[in-house]
Protein backbone atom coordinates (compact mmCIF):
# COMPACT_ATOMS: atom_id res chain seq x y z
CA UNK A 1 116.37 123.03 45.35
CA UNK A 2 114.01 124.89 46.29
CA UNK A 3 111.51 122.93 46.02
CA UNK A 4 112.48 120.11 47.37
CA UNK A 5 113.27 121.76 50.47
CA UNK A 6 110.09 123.19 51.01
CA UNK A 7 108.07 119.66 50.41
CA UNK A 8 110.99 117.79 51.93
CA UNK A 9 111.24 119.61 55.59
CA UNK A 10 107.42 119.68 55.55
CA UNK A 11 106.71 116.37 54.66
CA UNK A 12 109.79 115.30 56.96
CA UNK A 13 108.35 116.88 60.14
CA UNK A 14 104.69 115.55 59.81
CA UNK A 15 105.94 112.18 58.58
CA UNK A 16 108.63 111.18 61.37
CA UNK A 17 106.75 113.10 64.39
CA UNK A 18 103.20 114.61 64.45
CA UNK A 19 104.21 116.24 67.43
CA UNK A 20 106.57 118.17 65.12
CA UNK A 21 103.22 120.41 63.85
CA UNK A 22 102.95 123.74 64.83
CA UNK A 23 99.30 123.61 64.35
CA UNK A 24 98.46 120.55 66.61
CA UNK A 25 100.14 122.41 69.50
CA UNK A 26 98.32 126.11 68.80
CA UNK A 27 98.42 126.51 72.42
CA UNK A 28 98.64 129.73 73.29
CA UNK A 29 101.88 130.91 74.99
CA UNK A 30 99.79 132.77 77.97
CA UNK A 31 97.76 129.27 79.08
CA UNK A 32 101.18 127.63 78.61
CA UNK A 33 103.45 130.06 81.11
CA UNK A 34 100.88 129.99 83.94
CA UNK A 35 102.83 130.41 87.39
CA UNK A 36 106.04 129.21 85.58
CA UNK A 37 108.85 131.40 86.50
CA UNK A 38 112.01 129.48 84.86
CA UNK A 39 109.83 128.83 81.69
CA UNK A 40 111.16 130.99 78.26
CA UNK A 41 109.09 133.53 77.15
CA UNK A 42 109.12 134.96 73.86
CA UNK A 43 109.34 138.78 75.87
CA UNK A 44 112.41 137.17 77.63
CA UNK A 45 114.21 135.77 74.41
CA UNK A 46 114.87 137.59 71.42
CA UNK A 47 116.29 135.12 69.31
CA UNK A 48 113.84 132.15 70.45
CA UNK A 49 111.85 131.30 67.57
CA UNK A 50 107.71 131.40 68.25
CA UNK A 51 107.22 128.05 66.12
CA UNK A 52 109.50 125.96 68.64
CA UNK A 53 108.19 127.17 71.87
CA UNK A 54 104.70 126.24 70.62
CA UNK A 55 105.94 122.71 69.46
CA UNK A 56 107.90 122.17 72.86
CA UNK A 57 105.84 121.00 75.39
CA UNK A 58 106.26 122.89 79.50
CA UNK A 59 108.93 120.11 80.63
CA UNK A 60 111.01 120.47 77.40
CA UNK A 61 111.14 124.05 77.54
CA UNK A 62 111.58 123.99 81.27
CA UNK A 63 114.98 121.69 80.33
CA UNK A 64 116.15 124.17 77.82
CA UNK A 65 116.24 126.98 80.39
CA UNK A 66 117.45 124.72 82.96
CA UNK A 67 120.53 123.85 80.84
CA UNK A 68 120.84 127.29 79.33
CA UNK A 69 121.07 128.81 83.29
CA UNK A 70 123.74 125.56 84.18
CA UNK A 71 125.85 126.90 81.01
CA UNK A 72 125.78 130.54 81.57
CA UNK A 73 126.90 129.25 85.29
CA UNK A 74 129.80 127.31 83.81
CA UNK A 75 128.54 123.87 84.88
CA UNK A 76 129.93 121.16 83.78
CA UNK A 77 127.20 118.90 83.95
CA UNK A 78 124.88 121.38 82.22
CA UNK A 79 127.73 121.49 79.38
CA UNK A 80 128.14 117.47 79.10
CA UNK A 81 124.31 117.49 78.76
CA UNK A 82 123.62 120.41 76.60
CA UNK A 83 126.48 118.52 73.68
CA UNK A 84 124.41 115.52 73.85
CA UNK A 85 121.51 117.24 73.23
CA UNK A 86 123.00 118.80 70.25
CA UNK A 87 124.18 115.12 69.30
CA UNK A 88 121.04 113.32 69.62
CA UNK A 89 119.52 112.13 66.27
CA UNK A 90 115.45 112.31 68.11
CA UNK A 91 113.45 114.45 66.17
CA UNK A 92 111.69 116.22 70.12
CA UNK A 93 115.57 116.67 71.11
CA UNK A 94 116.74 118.05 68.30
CA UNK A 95 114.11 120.64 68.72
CA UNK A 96 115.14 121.42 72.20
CA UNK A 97 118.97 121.38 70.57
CA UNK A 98 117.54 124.17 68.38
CA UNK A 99 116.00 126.19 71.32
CA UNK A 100 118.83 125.73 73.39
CA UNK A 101 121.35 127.21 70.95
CA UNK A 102 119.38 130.26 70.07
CA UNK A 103 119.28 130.98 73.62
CA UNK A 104 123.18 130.56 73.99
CA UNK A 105 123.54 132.55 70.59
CA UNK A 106 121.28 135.22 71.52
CA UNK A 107 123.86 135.47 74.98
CA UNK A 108 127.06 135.46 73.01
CA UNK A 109 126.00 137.67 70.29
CA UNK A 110 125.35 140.62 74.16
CA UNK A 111 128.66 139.31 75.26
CA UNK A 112 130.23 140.49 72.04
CA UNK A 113 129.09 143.76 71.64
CA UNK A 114 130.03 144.88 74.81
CA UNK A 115 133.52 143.96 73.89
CA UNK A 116 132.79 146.03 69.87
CA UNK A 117 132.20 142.92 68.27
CA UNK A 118 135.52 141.41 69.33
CA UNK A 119 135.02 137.39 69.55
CA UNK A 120 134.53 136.49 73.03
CA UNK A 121 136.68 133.32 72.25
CA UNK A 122 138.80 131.93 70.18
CA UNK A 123 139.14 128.26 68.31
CA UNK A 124 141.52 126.18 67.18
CA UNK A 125 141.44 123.39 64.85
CA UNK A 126 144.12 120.52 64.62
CA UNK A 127 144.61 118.22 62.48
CA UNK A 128 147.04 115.57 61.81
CA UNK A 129 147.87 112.37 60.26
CA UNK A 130 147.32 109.13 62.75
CA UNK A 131 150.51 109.45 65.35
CA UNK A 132 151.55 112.50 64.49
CA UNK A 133 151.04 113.47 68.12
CA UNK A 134 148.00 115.67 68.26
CA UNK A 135 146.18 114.56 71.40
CA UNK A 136 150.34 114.97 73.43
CA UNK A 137 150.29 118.40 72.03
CA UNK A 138 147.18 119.27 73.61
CA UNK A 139 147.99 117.87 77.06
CA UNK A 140 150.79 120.19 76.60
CA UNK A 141 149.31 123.01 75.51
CA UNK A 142 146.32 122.91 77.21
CA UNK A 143 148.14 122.38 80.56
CA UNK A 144 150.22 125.98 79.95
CA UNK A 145 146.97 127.40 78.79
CA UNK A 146 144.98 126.72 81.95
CA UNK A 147 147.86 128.57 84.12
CA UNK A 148 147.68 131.59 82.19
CA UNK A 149 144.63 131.66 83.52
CA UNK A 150 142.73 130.33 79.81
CA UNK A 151 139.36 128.10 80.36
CA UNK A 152 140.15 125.19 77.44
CA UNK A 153 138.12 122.88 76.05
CA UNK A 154 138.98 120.03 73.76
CA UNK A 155 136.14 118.51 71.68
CA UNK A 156 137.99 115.36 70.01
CA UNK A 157 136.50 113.27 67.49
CA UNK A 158 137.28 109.82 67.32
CA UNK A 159 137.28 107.14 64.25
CA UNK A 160 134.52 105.53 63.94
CA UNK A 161 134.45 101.66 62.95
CA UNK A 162 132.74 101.09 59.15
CA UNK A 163 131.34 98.09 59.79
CA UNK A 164 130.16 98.12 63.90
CA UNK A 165 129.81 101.57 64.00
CA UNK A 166 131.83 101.72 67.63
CA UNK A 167 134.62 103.95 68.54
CA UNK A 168 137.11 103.70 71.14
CA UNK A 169 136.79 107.07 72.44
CA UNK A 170 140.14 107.01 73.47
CA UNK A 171 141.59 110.80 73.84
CA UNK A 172 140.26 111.67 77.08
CA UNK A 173 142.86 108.70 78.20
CA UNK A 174 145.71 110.27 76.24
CA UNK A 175 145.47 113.32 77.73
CA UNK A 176 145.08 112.85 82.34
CA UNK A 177 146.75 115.66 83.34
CA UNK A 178 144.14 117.70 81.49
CA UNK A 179 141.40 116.07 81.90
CA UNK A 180 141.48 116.75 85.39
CA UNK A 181 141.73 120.14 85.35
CA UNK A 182 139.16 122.42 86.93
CA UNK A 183 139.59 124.93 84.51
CA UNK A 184 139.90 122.20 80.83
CA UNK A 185 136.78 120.00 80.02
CA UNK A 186 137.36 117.47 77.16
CA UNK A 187 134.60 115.71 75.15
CA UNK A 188 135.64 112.58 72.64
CA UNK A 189 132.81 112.09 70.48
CA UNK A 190 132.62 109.41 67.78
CA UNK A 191 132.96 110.39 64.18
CA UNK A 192 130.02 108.33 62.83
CA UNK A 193 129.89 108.17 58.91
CA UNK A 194 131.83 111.17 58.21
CA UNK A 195 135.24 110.89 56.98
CA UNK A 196 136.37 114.26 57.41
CA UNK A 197 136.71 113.66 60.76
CA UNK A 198 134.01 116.49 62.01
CA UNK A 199 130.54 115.40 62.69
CA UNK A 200 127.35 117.58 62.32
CA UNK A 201 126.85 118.53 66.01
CA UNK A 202 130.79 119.64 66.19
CA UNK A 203 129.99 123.12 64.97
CA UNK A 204 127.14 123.17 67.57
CA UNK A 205 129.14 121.63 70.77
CA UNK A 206 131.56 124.77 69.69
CA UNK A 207 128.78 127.23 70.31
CA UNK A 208 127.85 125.28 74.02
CA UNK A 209 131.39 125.41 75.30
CA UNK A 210 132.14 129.36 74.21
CA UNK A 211 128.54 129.42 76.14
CA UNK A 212 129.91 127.61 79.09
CA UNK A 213 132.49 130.38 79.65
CA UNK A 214 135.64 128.44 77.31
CA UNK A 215 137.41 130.81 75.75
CA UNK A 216 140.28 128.62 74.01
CA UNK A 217 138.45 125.81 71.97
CA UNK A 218 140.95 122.92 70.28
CA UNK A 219 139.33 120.88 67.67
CA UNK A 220 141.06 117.40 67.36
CA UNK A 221 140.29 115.51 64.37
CA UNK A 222 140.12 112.11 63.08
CA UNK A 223 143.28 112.27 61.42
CA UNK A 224 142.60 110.36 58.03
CA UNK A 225 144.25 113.46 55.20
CA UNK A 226 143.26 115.45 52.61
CA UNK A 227 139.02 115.13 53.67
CA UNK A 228 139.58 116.64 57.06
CA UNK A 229 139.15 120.35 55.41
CA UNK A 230 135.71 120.85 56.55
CA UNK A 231 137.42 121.71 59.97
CA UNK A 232 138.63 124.55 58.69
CA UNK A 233 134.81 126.13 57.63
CA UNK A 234 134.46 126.13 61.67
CA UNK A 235 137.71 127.53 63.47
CA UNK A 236 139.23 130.65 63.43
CA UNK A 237 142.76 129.36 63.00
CA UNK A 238 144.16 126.17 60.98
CA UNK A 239 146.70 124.26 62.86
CA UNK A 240 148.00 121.14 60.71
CA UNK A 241 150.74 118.97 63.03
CA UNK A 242 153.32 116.50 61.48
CA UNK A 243 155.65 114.54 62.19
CA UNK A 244 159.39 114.85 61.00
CA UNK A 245 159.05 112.10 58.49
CA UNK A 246 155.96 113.05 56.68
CA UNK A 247 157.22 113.46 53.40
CA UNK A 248 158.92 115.39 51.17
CA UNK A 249 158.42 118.82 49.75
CA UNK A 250 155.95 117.37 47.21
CA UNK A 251 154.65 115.64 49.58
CA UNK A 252 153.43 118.79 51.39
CA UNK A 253 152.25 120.45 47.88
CA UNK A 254 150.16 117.24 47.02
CA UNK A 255 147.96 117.99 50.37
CA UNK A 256 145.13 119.71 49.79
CA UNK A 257 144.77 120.02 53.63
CA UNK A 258 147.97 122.21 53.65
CA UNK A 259 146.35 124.88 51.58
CA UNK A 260 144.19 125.89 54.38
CA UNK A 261 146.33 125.89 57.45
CA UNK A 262 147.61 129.24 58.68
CA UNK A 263 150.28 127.17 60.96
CA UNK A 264 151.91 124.05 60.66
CA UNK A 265 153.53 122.46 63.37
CA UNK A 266 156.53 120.06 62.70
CA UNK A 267 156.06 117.93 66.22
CA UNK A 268 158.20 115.05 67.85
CA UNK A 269 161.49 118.25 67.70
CA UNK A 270 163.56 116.48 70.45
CA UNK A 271 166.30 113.51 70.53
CA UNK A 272 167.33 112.06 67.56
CA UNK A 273 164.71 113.30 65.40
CA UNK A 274 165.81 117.06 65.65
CA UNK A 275 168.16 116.95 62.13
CA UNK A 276 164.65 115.34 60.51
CA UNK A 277 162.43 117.74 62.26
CA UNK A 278 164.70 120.97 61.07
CA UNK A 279 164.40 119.42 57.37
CA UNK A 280 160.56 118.88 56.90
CA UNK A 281 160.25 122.42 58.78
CA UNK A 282 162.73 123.89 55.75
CA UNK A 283 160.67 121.96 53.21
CA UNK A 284 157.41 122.71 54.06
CA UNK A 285 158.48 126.66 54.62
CA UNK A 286 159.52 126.18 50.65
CA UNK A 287 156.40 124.74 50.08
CA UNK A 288 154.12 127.26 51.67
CA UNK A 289 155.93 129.70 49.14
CA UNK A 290 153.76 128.12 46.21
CA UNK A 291 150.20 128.29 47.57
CA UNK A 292 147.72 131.08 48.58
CA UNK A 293 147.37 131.93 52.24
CA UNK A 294 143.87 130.67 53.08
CA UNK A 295 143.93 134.57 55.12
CA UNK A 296 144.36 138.17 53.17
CA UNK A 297 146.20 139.10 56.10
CA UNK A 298 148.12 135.86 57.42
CA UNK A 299 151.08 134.35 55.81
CA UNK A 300 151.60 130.56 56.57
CA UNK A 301 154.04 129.93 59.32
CA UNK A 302 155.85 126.47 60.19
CA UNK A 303 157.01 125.90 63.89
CA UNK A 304 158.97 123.23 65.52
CA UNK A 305 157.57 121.73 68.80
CA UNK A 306 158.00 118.78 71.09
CA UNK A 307 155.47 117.69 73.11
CA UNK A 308 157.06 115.75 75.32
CA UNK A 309 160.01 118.09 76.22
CA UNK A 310 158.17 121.28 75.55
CA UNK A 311 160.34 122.82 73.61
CA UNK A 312 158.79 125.99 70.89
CA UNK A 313 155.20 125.69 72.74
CA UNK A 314 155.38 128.96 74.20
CA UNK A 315 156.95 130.50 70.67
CA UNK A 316 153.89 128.88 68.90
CA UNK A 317 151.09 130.04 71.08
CA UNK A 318 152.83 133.58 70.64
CA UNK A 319 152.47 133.02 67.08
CA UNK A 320 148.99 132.42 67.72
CA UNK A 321 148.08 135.28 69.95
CA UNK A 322 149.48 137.55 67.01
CA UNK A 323 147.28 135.72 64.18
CA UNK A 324 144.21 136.60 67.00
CA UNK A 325 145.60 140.49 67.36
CA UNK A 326 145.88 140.64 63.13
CA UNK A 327 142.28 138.63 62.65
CA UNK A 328 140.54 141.42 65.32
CA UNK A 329 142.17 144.58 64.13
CA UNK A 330 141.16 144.04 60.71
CA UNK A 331 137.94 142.36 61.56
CA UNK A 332 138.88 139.70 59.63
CA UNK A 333 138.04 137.25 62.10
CA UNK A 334 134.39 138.60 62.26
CA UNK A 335 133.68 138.45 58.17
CA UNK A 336 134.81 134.43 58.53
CA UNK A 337 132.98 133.71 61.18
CA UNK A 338 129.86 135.22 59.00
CA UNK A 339 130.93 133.03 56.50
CA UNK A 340 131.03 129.93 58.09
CA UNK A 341 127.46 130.33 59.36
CA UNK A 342 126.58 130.06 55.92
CA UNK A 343 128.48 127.34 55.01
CA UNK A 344 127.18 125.45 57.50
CA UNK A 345 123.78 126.23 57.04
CA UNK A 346 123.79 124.77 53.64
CA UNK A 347 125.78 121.79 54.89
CA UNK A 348 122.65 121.63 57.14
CA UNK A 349 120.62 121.54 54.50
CA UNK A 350 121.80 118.90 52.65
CA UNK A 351 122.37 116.26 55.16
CA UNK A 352 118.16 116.78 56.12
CA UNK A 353 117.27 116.99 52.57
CA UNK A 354 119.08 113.29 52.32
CA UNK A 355 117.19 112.53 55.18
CA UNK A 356 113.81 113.53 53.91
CA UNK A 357 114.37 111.73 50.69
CA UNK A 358 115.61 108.39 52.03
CA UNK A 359 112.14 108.62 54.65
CA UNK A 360 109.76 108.92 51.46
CA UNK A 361 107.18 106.28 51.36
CA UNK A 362 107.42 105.95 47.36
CA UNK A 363 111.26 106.11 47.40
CA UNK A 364 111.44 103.50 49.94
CA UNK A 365 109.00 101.45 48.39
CA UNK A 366 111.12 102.08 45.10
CA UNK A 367 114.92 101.28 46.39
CA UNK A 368 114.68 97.34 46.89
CA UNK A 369 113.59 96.99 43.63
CA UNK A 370 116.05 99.29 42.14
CA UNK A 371 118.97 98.43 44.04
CA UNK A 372 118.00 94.38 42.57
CA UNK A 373 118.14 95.76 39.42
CA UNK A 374 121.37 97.97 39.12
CA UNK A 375 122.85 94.71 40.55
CA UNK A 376 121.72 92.80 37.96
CA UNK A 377 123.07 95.29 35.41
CA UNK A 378 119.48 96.03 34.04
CA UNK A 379 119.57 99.41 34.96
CA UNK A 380 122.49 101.66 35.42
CA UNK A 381 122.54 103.33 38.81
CA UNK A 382 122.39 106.89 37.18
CA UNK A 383 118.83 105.95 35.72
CA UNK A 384 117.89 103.97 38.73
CA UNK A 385 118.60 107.74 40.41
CA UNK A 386 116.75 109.82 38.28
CA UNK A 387 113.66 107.12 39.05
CA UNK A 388 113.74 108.04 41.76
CA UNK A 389 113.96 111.69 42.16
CA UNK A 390 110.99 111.44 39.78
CA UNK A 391 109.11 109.13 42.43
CA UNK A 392 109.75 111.61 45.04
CA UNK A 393 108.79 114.50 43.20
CA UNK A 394 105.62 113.33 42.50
């Protein structure tokens, strides 16, 4: 591992950008800041890393700081254009990505220990089967949110097509009253090729919006079962939302998804589907009985809503303000946090060591030929692999 990532990154950033080399931009930072009064400094950024303010060029870095002073003003703009920043595939924006969240990292990180290391925010993920009414729930909560006085943001991701690679996009239109709000900013973003429903630069758009002054973040996912548990490595508390006929009590212990929700929300309580909404709650409540809280400190809660009527929204968001109040005092919520950094980092890792390997010249040279001959059932694909692993590590 570890050597492949230390040929792999290297070889990555000299192959797919020479610009990417630290060494053919040895400019020094004095001749580069001449007169330049919005340009970042390494005096006034602690976090900044030296290497990517001598790869950026003047009018990159001068975009970083001009999106870094839009989100510390709360401007919307500056926020839609820092999160597609952070989802641009470019090798030079990816960089400024990079720059751009240490700066918004390094002003979070001041925030919080004014407040004793108390999270300046707080975020939510939810997830759902398709039509279980997540995107209704959020209109709904989001709307009572915003006149308490909470800044919300929604960052939804949206299915992906396999074969066109297009997505509708289509949650900003479920959800008008919010989306309009002055004080709620929602951002659909396509879920590409991952199934779990949350892409790379979700974890990333997180960290823009708490930066941009949100302090209630709702992650909506794609909705497709039992993959969708990566959402959980990036939120603070585990929301999982179903309807009243979603199954049985086995049903609920076959899900691995249930096993790391701290809340589950029975929706769609009103009309004639009360009796079936009051079941599933009693089932799943049985069911929670037989598997580990994902918290030391939490126990699993079930809650019956309806979106359209109302009804138990204000019960379950005073559920959730006393999961916050438990997570702080014990400083739980701190040590996850922590630990999702990691996990992420490594996730990080991965994807670009996938990258690097698909980019090499002798493993693409290799894979048409290979690829002809697992078809034809000459080689199997597990040898056809370790060809090429040995092609790359050459």
């Amino acid at each position: 591992m570890v050597q492949l990532l230390q040929r792999g990154i290297v070889q990555s950033f000299f192959r797919l950008d020479r610009s990417f080399s630290v060494l053919s931009r040895s400019v020094g930072l004095k001749q580069r800041h001449k007169s330049k009064e919005n340009i970042i400094t390494v005096s006034s950024v602690k976090t900044a890393d030296v290497d990517l303010l001598q790869t950026l060029d003047e009018s990159e870095i001068s975009f970083v700081r001009n999106l870094y002073d839009g989100l510390t003003k709360q401007i919307r703009h500056s926020l839609s254009q820092s999160i597609t920043l952070v989802e641009s595939s470019h090798p030079r924006k990816q960089l400024q990505a990079q720059l751009l969240l240490s700066l918004v990292l390094d002003h979070q990180k001041s925030l919080e220990s004014e407040k004793g290391e108390i999270a300046t925010s707080f975020r939510i993920g939810i997830s759902g089967s398709p039509g279980a009414g997540k995107s209704t729930f959020l209109e709904e909560m989001g709307k009572r949110l915003t006149k308490k006085g909470h800044r919300v943001a929604v960052l939804a991701v949206d299915p992906s097509s396999s074969t066109t690679g297009g997505s509708l996009l289509a949650d900003k239109t479920r959800m008008p009253q919010l989306s309009v709000d002055p004080n709620a900013f929602i951002r659909p973003s396509p879920s590409g090729c991952h199934v779990g429903g949350v892409t790379r630069s979700t974890n990333e758009a997180i960290v823009m919006c708490e930066g941009a002054g949100f302090n209630t973040i709702f992650i909506e996912t794609v909705g497709v079962g039992q993959s969708e548990y990566e959402v959980a490595d990036m939120v603070d508390l585990f929301v999982l939302l179903i309807p009243p006929a979603g199954g049985d009590e086995l049903q609920g212990l076959k899900r691995g998804i249930v096993e790391r929700c701290h809340i589950v929300v029975v929706n769609k309580c009103d009309g004639d589907l009360i009796p079936a909404s009051i079941r599933i709650a009693t089932e799943y409540t049985s069911a929670l009985k037989f598997m580990r809280s994902p918290s030391k400190n939490w126990k699993p809660l079930v809650k019956r809503v309806s979106s359209t009527t109302g009804d138990g929204i204000d019960e379950l968001w005073s559920a959730i303000e006393d999961f916050k109040d438990v997570m702080d005092s014990t400083g739980e919520l701190h040590e996850t946090r922590i630990k999702q950094h990691k996990t992420w980092m490594w996730r990080h890792i991965n994807n670009h060591i996938m990258d690097v390997f698909r980019s090499h010249p002798s493993v693409r040279a290799k894979v048409p030929i290979l690829e002809t001959e697992v078809a034809n059932g000459t080689k199997t694909p597990g040898y056809a692999a370790d060809l090429l692993l040995r092609e790359f590590f050459k």
